[in-house]
C-alpha atoms as a PDB file:
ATOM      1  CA  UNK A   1      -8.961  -2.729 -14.536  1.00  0.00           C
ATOM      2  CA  UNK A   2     -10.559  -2.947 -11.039  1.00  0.00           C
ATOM      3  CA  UNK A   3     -13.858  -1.927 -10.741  1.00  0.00           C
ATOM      4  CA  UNK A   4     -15.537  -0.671  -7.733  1.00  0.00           C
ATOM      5  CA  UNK A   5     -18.754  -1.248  -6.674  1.00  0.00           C
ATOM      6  CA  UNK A   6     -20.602   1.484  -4.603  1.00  0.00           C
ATOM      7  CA  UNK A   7     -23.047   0.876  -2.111  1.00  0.00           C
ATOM      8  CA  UNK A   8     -26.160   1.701  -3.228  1.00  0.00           C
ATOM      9  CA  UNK A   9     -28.391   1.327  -0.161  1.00  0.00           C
ATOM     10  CA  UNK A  10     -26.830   3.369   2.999  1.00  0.00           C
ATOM     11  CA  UNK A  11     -28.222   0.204   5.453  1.00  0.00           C
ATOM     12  CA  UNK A  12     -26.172  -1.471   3.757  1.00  0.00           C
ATOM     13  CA  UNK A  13     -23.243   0.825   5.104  1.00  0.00           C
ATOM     14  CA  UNK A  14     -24.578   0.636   8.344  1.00  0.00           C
ATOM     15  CA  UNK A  15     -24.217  -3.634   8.480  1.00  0.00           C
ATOM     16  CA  UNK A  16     -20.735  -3.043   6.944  1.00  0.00           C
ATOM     17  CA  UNK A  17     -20.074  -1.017  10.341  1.00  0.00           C
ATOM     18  CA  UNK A  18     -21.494  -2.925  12.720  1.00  0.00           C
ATOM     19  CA  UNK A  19     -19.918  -6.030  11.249  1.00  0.00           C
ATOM     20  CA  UNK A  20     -16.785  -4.296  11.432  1.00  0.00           C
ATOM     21  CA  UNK A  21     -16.998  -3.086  15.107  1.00  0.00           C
ATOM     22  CA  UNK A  22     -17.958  -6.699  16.456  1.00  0.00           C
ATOM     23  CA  UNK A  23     -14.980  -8.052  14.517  1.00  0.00           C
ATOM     24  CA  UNK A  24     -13.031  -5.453  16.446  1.00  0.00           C
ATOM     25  CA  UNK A  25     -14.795  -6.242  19.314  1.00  0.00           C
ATOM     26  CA  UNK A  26     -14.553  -9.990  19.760  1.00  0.00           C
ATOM     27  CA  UNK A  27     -11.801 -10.507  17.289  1.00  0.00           C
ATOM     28  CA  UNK A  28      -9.648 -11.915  19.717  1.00  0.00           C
ATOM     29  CA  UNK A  29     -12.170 -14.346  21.105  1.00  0.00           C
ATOM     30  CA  UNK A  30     -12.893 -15.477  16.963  1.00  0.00           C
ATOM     31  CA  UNK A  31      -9.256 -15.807  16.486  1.00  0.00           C
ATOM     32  CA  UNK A  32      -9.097 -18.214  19.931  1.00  0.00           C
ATOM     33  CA  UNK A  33     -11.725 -20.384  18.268  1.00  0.00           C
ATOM     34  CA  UNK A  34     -10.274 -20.671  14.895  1.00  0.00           C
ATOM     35  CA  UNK A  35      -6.765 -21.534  16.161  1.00  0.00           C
ATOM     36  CA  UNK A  36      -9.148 -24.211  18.469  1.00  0.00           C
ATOM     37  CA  UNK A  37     -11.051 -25.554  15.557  1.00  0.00           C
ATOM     38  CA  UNK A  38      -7.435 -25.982  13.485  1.00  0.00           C
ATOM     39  CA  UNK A  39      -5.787 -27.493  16.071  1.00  0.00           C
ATOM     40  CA  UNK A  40      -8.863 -29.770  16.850  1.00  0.00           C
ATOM     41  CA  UNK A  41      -8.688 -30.892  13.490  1.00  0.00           C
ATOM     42  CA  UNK A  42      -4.976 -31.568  13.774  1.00  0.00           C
ATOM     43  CA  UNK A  43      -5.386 -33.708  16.471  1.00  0.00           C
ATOM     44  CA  UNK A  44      -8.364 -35.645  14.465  1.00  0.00           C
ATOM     45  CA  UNK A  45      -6.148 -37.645  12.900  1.00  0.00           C
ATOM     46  CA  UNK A  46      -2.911 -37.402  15.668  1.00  0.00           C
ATOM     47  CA  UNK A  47      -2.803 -38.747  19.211  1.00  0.00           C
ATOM     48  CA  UNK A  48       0.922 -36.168  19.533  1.00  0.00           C
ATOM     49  CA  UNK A  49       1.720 -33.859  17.173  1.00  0.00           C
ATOM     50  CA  UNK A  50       5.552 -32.324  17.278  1.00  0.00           C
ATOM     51  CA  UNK A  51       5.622 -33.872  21.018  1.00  0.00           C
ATOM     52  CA  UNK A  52       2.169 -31.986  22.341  1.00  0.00           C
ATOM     53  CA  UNK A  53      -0.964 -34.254  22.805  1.00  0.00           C
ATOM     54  CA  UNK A  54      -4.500 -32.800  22.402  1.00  0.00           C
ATOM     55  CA  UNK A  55      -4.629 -31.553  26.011  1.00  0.00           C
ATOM     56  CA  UNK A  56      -1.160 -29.734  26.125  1.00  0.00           C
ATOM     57  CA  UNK A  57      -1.617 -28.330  23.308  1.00  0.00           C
ATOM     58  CA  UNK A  58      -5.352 -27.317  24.120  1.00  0.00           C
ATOM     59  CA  UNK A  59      -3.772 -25.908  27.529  1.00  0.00           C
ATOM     60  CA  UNK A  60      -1.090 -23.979  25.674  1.00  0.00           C
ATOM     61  CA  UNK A  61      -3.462 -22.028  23.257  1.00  0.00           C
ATOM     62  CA  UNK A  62      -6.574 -21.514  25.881  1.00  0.00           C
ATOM     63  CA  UNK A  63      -4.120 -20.555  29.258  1.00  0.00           C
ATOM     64  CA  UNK A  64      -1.366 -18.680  26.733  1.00  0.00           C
ATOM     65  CA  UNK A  65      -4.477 -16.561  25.371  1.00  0.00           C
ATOM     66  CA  UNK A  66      -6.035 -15.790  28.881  1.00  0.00           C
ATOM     67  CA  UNK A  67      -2.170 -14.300  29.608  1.00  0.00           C
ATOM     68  CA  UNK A  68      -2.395 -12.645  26.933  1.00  0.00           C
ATOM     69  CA  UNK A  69      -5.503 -10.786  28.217  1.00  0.00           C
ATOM     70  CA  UNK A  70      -3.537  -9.048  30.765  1.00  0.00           C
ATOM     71  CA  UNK A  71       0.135  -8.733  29.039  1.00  0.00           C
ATOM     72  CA  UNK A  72      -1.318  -6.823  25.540  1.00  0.00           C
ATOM     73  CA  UNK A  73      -5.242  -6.831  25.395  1.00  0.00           C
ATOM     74  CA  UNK A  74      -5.687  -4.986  27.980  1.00  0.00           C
ATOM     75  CA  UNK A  75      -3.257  -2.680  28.292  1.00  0.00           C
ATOM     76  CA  UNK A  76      -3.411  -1.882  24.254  1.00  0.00           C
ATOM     77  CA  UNK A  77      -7.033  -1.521  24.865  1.00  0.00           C
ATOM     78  CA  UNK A  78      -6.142   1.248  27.691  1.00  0.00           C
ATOM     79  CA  UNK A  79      -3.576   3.189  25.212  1.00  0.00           C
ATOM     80  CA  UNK A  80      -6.142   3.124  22.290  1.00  0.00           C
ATOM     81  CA  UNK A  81      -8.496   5.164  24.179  1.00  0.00           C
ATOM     82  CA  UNK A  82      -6.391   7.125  25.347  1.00  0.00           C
ATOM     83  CA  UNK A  83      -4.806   8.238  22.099  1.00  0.00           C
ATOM     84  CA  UNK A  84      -8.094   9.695  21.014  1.00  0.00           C
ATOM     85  CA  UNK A  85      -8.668  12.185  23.991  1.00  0.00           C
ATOM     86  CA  UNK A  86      -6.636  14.619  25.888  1.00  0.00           C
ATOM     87  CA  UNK A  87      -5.002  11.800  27.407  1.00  0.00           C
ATOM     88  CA  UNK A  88      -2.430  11.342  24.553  1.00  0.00           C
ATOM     89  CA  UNK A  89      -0.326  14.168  25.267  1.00  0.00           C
ATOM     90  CA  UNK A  90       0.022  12.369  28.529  1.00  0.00           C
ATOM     91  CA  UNK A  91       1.498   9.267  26.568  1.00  0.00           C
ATOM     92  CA  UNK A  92       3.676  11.018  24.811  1.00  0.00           C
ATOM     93  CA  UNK A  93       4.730  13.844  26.722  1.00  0.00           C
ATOM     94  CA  UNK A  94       5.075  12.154  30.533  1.00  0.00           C
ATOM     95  CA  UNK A  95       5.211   8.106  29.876  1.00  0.00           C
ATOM     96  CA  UNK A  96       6.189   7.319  33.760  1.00  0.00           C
ATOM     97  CA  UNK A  97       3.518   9.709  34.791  1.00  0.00           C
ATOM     98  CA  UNK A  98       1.107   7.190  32.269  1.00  0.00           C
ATOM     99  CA  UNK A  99       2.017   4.370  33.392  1.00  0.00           C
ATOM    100  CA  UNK A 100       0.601   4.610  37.272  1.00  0.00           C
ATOM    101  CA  UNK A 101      -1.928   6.704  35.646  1.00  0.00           C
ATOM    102  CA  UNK A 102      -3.266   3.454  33.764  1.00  0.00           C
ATOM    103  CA  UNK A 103      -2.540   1.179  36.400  1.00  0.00           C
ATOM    104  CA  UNK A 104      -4.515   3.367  39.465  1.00  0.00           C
ATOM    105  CA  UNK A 105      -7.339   4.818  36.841  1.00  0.00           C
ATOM    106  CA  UNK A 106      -6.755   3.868  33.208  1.00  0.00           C
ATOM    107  CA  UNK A 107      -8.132   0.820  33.781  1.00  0.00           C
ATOM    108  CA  UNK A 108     -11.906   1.843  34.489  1.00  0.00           C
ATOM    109  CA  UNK A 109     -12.647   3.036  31.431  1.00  0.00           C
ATOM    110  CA  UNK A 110     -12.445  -0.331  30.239  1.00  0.00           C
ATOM    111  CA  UNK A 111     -13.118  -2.632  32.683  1.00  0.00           C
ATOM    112  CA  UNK A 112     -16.469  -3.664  30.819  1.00  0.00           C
ATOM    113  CA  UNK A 113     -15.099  -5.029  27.454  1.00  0.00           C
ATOM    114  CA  UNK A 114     -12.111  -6.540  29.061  1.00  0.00           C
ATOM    115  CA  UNK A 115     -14.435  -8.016  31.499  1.00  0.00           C
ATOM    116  CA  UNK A 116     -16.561  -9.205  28.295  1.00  0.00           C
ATOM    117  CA  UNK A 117     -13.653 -10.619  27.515  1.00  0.00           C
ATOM    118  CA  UNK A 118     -12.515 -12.478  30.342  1.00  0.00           C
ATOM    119  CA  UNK A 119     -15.510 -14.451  30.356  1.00  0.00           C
ATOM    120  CA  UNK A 120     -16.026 -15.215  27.181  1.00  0.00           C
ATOM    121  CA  UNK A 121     -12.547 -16.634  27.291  1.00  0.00           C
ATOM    122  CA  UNK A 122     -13.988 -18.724  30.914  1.00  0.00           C
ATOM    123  CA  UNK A 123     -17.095 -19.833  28.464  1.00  0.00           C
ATOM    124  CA  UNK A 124     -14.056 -21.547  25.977  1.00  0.00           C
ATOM    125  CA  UNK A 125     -12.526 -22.858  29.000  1.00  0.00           C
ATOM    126  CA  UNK A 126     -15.543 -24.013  30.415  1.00  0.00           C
ATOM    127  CA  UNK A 127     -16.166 -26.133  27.325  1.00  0.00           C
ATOM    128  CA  UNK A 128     -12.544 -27.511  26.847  1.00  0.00           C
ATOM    129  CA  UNK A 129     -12.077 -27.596  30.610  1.00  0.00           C
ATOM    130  CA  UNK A 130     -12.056 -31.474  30.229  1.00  0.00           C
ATOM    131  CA  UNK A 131      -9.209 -31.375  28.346  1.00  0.00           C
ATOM    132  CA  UNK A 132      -7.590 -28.547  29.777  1.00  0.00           C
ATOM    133  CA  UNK A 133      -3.743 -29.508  32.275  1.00  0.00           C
ATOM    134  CA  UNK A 134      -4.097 -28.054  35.476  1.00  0.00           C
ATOM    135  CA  UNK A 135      -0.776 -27.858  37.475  1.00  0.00           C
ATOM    136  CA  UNK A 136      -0.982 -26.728  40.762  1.00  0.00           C
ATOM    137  CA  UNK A 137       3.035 -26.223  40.710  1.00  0.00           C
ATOM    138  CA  UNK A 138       3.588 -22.736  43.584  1.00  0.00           C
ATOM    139  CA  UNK A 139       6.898 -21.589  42.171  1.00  0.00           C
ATOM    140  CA  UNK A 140       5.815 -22.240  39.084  1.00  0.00           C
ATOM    141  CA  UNK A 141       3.033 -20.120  38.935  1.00  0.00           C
ATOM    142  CA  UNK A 142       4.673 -17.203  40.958  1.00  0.00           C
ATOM    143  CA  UNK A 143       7.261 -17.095  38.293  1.00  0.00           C
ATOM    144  CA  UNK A 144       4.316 -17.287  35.438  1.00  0.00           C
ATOM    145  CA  UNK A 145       3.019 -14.064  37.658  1.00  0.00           C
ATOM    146  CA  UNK A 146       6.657 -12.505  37.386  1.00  0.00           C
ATOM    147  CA  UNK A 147       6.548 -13.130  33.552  1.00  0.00           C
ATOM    148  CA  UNK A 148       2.952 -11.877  33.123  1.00  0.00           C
ATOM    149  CA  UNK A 149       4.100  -8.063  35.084  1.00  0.00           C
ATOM    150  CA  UNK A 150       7.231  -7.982  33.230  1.00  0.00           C
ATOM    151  CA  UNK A 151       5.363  -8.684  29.919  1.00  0.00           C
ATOM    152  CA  UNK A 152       2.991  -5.898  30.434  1.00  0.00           C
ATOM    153  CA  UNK A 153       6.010  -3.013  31.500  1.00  0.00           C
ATOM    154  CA  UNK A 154       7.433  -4.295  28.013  1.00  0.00           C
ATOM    155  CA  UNK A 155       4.517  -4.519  26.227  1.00  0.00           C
ATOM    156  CA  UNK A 156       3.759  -0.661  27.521  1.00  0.00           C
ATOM    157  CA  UNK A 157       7.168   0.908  26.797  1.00  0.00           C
ATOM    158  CA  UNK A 158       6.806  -1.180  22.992  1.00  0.00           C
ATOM    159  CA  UNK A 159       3.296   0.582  22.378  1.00  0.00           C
ATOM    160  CA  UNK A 160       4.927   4.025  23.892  1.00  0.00           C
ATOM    161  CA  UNK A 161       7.652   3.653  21.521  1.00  0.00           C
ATOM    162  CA  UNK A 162       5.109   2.547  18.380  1.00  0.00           C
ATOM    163  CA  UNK A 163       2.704   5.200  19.088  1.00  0.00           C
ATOM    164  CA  UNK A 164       5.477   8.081  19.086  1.00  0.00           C
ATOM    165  CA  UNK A 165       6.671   6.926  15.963  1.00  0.00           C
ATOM    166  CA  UNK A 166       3.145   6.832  14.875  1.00  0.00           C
ATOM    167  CA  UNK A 167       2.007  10.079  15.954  1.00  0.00           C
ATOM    168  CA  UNK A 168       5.438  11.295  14.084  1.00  0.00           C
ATOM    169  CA  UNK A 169       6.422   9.821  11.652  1.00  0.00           C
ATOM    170  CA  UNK A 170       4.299   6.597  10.155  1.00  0.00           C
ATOM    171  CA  UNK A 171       0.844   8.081  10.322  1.00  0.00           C
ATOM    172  CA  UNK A 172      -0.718   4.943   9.236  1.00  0.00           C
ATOM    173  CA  UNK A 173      -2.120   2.748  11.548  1.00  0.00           C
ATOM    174  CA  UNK A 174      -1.739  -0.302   9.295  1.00  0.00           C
ATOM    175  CA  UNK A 175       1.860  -0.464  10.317  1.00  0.00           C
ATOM    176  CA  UNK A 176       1.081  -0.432  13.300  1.00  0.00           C
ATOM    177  CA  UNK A 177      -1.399  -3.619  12.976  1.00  0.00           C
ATOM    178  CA  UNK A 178       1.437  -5.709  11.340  1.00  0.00           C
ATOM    179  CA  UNK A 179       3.881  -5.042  13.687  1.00  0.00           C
ATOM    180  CA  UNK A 180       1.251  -6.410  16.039  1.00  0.00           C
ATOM    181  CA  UNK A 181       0.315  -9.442  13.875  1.00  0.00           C
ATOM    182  CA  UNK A 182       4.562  -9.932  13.713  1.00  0.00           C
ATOM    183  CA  UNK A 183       4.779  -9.535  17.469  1.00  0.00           C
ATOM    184  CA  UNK A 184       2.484 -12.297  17.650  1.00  0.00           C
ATOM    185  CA  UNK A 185       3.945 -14.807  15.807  1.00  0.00           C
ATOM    186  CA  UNK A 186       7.117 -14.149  17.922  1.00  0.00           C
ATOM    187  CA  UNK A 187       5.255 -14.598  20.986  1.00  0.00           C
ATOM    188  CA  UNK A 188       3.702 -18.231  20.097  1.00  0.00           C
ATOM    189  CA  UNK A 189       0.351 -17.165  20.414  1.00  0.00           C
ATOM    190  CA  UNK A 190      -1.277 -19.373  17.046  1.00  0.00           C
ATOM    191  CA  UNK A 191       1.442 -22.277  17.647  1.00  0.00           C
ATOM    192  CA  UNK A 192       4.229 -23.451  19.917  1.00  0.00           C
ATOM    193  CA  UNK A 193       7.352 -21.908  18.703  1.00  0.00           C
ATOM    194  CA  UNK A 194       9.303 -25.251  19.062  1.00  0.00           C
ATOM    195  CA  UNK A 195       7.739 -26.482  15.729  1.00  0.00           C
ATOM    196  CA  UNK A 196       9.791 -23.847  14.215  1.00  0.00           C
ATOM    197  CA  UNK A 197      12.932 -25.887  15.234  1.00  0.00           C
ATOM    198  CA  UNK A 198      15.602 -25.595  17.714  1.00  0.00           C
ATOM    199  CA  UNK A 199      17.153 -22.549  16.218  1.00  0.00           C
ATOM    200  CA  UNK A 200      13.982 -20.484  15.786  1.00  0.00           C
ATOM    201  CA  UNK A 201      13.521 -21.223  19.271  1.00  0.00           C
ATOM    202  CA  UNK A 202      17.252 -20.444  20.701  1.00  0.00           C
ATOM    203  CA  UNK A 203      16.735 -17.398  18.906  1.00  0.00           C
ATOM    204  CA  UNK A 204      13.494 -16.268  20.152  1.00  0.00           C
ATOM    205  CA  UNK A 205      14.259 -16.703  23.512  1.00  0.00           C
ATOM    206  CA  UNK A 206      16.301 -13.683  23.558  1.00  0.00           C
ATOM    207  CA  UNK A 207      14.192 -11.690  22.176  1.00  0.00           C
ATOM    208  CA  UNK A 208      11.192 -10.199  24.547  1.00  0.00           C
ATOM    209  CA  UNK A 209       8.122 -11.595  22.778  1.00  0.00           C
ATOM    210  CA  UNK A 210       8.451 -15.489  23.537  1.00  0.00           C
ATOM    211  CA  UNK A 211       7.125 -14.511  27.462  1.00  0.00           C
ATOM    212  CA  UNK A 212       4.040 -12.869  26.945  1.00  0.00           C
ATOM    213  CA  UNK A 213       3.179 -16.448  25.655  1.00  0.00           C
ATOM    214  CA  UNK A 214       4.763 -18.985  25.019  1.00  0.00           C
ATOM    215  CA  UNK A 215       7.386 -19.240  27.991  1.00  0.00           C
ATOM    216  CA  UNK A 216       4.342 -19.261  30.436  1.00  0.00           C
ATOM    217  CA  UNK A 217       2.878 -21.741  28.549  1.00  0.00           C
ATOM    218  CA  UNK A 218       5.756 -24.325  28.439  1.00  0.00           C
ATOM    219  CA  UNK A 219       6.491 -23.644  31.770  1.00  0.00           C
ATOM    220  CA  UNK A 220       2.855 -24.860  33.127  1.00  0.00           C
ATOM    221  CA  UNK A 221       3.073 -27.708  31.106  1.00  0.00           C
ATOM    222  CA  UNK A 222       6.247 -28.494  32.529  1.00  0.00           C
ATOM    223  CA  UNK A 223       8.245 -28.681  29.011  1.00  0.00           C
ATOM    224  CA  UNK A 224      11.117 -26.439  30.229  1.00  0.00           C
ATOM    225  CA  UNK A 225      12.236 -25.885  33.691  1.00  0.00           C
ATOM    226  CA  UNK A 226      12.425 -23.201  36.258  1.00  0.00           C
ATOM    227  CA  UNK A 227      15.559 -22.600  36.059  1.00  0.00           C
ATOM    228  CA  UNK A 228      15.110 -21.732  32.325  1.00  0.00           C
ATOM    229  CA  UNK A 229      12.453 -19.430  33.320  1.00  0.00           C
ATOM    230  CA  UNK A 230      14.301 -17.277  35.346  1.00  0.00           C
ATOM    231  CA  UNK A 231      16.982 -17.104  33.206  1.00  0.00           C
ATOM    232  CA  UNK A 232      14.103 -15.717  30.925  1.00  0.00           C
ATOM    233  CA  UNK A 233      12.492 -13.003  33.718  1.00  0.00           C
ATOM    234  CA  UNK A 234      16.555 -11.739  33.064  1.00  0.00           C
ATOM    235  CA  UNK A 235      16.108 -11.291  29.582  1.00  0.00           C
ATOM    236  CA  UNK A 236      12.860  -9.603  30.034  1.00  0.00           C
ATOM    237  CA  UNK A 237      14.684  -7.004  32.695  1.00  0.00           C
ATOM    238  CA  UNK A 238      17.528  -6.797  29.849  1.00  0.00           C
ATOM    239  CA  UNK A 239      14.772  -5.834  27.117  1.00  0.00           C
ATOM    240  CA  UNK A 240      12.891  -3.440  29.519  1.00  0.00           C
ATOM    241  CA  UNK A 241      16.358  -1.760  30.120  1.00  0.00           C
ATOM    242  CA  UNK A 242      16.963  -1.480  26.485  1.00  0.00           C
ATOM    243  CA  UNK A 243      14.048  -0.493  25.412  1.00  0.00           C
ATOM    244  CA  UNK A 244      14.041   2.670  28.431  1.00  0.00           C
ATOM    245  CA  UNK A 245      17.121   3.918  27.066  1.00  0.00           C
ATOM    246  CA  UNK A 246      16.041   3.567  22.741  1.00  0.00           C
ATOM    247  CA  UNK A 247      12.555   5.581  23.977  1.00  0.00           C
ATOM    248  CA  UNK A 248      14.668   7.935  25.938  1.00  0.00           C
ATOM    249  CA  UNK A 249      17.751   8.934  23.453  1.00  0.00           C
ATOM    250  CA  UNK A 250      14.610   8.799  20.734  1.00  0.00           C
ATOM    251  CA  UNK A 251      12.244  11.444  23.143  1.00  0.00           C
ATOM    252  CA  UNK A 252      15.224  13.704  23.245  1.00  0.00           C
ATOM    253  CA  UNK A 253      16.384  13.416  19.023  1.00  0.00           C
ATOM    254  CA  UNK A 254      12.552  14.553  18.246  1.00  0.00           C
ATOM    255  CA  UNK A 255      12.619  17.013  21.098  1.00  0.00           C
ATOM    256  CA  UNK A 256      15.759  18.878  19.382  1.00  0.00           C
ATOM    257  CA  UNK A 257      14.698  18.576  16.028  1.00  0.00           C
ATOM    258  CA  UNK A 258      11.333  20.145  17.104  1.00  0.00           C
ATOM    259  CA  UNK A 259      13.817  22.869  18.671  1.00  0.00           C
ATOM    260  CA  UNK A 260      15.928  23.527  15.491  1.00  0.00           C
ATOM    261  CA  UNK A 261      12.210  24.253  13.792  1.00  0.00           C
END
């Protein structure tokens, strides 16, 4: 049997929390540098590796990240704080309402640890900035822009949809964490979904979570072409659409069942 060991000293409680909260904290950053440091060590032994060299694929991870700053960090950092105060009902009760609410005054309340954030992601850069692509392509990074405001309307209606469930029906936040950790792997964020193969690929870019990430990615570096990427901002209107209607027809099912009570 498994046998638990209690913590006999309270400090020692106390270095279990504050452990915790800077993993919360900077997780994101310590997840950056480990995907880094794996990669790095990939590329030890590898001038390409599944046609990216070092610097692409240093490019892809670092400028993917920092886009992924604005399309989930920050806006799940916004709707986390939110959920514990008054300001849930507001989520759940008037999501339109919500949604300029965050973007005209959400934002404030935490602008420090996303700006915390921001630079310690400009501190990685600043030290891989040697080997980081810079493309100075116009379209191309208006249509990364397009991408980036797209993936944050998604990525709010996803975590409106996630958190009504939650407040109704899973309870558990774990679920909620590895849908997140799923979402990512969809996205590309730890590795270019085209080592998955041609059919992974095909497949994910139908599916919403490929342009909070990866899409933006291969599209500064060039690897697919504009033409492709717009074809992808359609997809992402398509998904928002979708997703609109699924929160709607599921707002008004919990409504009447709350009604029938």
């Amino acid at each position: 049997m498994f046998k638990i060991t209690t913590l006999e000293n309270p400090s020692d409680a106390g270095k279990l929390k504050k452990a915790s909260a800077f993993i919360l904290k900077f997780g994101a950053v310590l997840e950056l540098l480990l995907i880094l440091l794996i990669w790095i060590v990939i590329f030890s032994e590898n001038t390409i590796f599944a046609g990216f060299t070092r610097e692409e694929i240093i490019t892809y991870i670092i400028g993917g990240s920092i886009i992924s700053l604005f399309t989930g960090y920050l806006l799940q950092k916004m709707i986390r704080k939110d959920i514990e105060s008054e300001q849930s009902s507001l989520l759940l009760f008037r999501p339109l309402k919500y949604f300029f609410f965050i973007l005209t005054q959400g934002w404030t309340k935490i602008l420090l640890p996303f700006a915390i954030a921001v630079g310690l992601h400009a501190i990685i850069l600043y030290f891989f900035l040697d080997s980081f692509i810079l493309n100075y392509n116009f379209l191309n990074i208006i249509i990364i822009g397009v991408m980036i405001i797209l993936a944050f309307i998604f990525e709010f209606l996803l975590a409106y949809f996630l958190n009504l469930n939650v407040f109704w029906t899973i309870e558990s936040p774990d679920f909620y964490r590895v849908l997140m950790r799923l979402k990512k792997i969809l996205a590309g964020n730890y590795f270019p979904l085209s080592l998955l193969g041609l059919v992974f690929v095909n497949a994910s870019l139908f599916l919403p979570f490929a342009y909070s990430f990866y899409v933006p990615a291969e599209l500064y570096l060039n690897k697919i072409s504009q033409a492709q990427a717009i074809r992808g901002i359609g997809i992402q209107i398509f998904w928002i659409i979708v997703f609109f209607v699924i929160i709607k027809m599921a707002w008004l099912k919990k409504v009447k069942q709350l009604k029938l009570k």
